[in-house]
N, C-alpha and C. Protein backbone atom coordinates (compact mmCIF):
# COMPACT_ATOMS: atom_id res chain seq x y z
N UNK A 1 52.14 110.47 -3.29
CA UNK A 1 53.38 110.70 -4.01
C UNK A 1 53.40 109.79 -5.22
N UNK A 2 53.02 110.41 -6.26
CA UNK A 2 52.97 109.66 -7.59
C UNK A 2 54.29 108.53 -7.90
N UNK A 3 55.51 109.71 -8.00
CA UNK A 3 56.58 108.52 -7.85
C UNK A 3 56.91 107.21 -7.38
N UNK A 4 56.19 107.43 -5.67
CA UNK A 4 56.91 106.26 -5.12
C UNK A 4 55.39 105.51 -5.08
N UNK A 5 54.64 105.59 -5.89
CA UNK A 5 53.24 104.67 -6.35
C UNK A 5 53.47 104.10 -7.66
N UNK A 6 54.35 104.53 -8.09
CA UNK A 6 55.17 104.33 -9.65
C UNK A 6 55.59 103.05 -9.55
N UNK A 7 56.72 103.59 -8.83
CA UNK A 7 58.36 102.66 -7.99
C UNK A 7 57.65 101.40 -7.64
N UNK A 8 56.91 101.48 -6.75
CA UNK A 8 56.37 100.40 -5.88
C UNK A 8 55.77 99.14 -6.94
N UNK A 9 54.56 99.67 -7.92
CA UNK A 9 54.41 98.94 -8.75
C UNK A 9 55.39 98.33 -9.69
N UNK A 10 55.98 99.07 -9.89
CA UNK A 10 57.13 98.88 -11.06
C UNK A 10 58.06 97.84 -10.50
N UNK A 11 58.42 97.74 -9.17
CA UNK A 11 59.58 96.86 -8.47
C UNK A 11 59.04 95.70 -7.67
N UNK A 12 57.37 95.92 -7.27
CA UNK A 12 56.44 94.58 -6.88
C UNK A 12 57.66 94.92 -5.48
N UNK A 13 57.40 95.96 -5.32
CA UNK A 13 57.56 95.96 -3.27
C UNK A 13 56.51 95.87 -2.09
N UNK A 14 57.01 95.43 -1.23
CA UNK A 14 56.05 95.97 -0.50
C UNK A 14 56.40 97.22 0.42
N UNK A 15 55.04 97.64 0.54
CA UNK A 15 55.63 99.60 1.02
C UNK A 15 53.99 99.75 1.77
N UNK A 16 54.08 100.58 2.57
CA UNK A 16 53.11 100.96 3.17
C UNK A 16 52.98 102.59 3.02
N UNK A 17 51.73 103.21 2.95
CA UNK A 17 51.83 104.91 2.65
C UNK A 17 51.57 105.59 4.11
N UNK A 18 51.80 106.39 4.04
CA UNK A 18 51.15 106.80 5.54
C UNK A 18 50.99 108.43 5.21
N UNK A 19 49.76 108.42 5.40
CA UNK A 19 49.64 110.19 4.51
C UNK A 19 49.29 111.10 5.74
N UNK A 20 50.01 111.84 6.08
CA UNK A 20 49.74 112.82 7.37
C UNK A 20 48.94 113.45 7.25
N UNK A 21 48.67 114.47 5.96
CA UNK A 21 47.34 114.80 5.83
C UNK A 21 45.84 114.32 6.02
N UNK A 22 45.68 113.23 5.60
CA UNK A 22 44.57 112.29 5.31
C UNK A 22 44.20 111.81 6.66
N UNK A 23 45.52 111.91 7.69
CA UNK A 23 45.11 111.77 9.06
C UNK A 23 44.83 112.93 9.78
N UNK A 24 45.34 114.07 9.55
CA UNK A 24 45.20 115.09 10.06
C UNK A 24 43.49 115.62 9.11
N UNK A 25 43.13 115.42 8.48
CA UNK A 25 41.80 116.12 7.63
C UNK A 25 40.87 115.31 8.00
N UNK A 26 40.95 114.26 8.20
CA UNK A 26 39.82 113.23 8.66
C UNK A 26 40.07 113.22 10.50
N UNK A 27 40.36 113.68 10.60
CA UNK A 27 40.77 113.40 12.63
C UNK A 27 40.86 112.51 12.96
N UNK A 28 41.75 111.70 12.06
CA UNK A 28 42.16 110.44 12.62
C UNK A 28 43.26 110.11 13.87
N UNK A 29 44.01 111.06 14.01
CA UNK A 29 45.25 111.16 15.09
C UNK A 29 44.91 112.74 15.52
N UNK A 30 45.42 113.08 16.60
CA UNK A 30 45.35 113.87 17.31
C UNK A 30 46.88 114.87 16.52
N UNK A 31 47.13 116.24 17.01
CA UNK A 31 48.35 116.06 16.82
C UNK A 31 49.11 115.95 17.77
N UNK A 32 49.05 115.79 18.74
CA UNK A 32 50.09 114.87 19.91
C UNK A 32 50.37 113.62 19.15
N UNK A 33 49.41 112.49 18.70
CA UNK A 33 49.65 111.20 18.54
C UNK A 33 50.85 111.10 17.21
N UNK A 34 49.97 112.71 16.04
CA UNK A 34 51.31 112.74 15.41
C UNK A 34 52.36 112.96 15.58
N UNK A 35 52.59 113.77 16.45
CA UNK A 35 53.80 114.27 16.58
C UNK A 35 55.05 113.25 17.39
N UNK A 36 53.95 112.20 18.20
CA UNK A 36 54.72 110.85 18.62
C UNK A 36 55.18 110.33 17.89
N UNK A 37 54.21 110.15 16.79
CA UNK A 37 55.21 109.40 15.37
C UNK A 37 55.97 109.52 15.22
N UNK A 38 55.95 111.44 14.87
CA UNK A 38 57.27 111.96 13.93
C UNK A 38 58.50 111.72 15.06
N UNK A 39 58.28 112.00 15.80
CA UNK A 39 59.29 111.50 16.99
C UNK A 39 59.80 110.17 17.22
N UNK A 40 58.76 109.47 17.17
CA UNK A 40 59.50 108.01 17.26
C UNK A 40 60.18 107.12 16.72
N UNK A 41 60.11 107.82 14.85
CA UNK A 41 60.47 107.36 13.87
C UNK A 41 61.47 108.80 12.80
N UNK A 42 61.69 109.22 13.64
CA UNK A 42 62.76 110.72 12.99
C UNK A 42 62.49 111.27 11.70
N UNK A 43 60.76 111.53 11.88
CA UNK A 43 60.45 111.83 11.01
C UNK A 43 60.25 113.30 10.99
N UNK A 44 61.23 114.39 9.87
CA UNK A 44 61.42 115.61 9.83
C UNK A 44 60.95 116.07 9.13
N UNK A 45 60.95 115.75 7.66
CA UNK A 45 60.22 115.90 6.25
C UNK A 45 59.57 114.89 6.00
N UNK A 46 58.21 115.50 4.81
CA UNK A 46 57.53 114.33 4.35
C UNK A 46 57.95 115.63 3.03
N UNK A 47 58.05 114.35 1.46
CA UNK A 47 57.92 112.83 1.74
C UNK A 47 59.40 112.10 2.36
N UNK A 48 58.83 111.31 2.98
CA UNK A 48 60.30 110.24 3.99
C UNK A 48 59.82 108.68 3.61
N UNK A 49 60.59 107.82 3.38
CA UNK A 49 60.58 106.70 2.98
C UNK A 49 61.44 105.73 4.61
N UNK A 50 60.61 105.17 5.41
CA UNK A 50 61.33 104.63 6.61
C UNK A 50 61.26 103.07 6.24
N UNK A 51 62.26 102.29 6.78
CA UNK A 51 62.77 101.02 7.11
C UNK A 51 62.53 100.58 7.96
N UNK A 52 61.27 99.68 8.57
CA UNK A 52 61.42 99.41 9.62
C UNK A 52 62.47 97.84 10.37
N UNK A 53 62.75 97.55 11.23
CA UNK A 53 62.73 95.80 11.55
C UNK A 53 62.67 95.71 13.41
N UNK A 54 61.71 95.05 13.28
CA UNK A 54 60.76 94.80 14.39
C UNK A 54 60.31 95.91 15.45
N UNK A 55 59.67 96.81 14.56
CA UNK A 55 59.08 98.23 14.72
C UNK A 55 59.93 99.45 14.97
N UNK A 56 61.30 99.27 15.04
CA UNK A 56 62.05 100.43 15.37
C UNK A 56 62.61 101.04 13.96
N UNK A 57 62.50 101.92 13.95
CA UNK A 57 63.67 102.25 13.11
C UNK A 57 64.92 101.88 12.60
N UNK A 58 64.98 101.24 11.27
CA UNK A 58 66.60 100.96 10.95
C UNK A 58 67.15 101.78 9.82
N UNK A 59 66.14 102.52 8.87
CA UNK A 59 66.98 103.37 8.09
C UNK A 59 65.91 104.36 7.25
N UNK A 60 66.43 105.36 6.71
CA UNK A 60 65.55 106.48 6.23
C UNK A 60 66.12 106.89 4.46
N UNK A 61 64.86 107.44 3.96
CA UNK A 61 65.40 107.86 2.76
C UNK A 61 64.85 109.69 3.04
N UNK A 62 65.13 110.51 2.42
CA UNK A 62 64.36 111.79 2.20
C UNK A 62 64.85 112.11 0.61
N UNK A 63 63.41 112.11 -0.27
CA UNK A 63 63.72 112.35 -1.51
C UNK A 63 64.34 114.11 -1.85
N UNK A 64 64.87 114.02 -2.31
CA UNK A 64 65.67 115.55 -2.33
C UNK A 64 64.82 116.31 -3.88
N UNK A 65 63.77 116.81 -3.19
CA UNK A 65 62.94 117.43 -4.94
C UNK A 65 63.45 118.56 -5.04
N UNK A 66 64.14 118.85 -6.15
CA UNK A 66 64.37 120.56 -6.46
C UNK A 66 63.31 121.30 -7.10
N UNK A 67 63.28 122.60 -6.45
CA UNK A 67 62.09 123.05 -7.01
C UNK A 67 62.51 124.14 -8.20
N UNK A 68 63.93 123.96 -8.35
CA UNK A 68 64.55 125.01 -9.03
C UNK A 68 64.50 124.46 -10.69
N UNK A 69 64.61 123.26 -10.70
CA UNK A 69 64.74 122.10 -11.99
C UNK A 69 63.97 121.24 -11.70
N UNK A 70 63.08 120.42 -12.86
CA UNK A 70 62.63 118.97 -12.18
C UNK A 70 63.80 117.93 -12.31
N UNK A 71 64.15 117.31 -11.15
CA UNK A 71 64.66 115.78 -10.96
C UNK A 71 64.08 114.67 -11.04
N UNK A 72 62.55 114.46 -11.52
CA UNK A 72 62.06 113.83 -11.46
C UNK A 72 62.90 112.46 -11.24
N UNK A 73 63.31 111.92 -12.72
CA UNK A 73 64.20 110.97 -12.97
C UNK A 73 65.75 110.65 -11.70
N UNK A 74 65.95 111.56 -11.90
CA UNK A 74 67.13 111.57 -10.63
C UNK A 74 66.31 110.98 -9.25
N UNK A 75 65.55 111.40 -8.64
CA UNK A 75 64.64 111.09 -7.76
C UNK A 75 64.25 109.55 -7.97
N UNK A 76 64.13 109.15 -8.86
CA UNK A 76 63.16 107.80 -9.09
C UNK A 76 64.25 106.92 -8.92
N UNK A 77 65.67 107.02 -9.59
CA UNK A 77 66.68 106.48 -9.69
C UNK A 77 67.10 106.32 -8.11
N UNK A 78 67.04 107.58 -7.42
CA UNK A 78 67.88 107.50 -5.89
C UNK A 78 67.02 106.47 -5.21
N UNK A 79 64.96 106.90 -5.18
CA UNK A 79 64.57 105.64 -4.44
C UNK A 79 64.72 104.54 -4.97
N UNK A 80 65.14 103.77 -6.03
CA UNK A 80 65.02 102.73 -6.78
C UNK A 80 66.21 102.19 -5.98
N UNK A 81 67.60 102.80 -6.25
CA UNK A 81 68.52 102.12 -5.47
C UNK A 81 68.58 102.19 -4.64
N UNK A 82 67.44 102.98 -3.23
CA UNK A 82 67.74 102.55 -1.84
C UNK A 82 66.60 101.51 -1.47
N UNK A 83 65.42 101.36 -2.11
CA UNK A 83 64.59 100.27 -1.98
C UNK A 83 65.74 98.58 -2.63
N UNK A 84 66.43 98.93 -3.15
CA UNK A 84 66.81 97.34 -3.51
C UNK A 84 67.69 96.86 -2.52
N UNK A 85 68.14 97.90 -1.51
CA UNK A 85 68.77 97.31 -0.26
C UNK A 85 68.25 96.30 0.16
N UNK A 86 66.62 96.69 0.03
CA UNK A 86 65.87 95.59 1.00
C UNK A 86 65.18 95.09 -0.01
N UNK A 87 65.01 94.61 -1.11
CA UNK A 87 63.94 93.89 -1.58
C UNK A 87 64.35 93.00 -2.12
């Protein structure tokens, strides 16, 4: 996700990626093991931006892309102000 590789540099966060594909194309996880994930961490859509504190879940973003208009900017703005919660 170009954006939030943007964001990240741009704000000197720290962020971790986790690309489902890249695990699923390389057979790195099973999809049981994924689907534990997506389960364990309420993960419905990608892309999802999760919060962790001390491995559980404490909060979620889901970027809202329209495919009707680009939001690009709108988008960059929404993760910008939910990453400064925590940074």
């Amino acid at each position: 996700m170009p954006i939030l590789t943007d964001i990240i540099q741009d704000e000197k966060v720290q962020m971790n990626y986790f690309d489902t594909g890249y695990f699923r194309e390389n057979d790195l996880l099973s999809e049981t093991e994924l689907q534990t994930i997506f389960t364990d961490y309420q993960i419905t859509s990608v892309p999802m931006i999760i919060v962790l504190r001390k491995g559980q879940l404490y909060d979620s973003f889901r970027p809202n892309f329209n495919e009707e208009r680009d939001n690009t900017i709108e988008i960059r703005e929404n993760i910008k102000l939910f990453i400064e919660q925590y940074n």
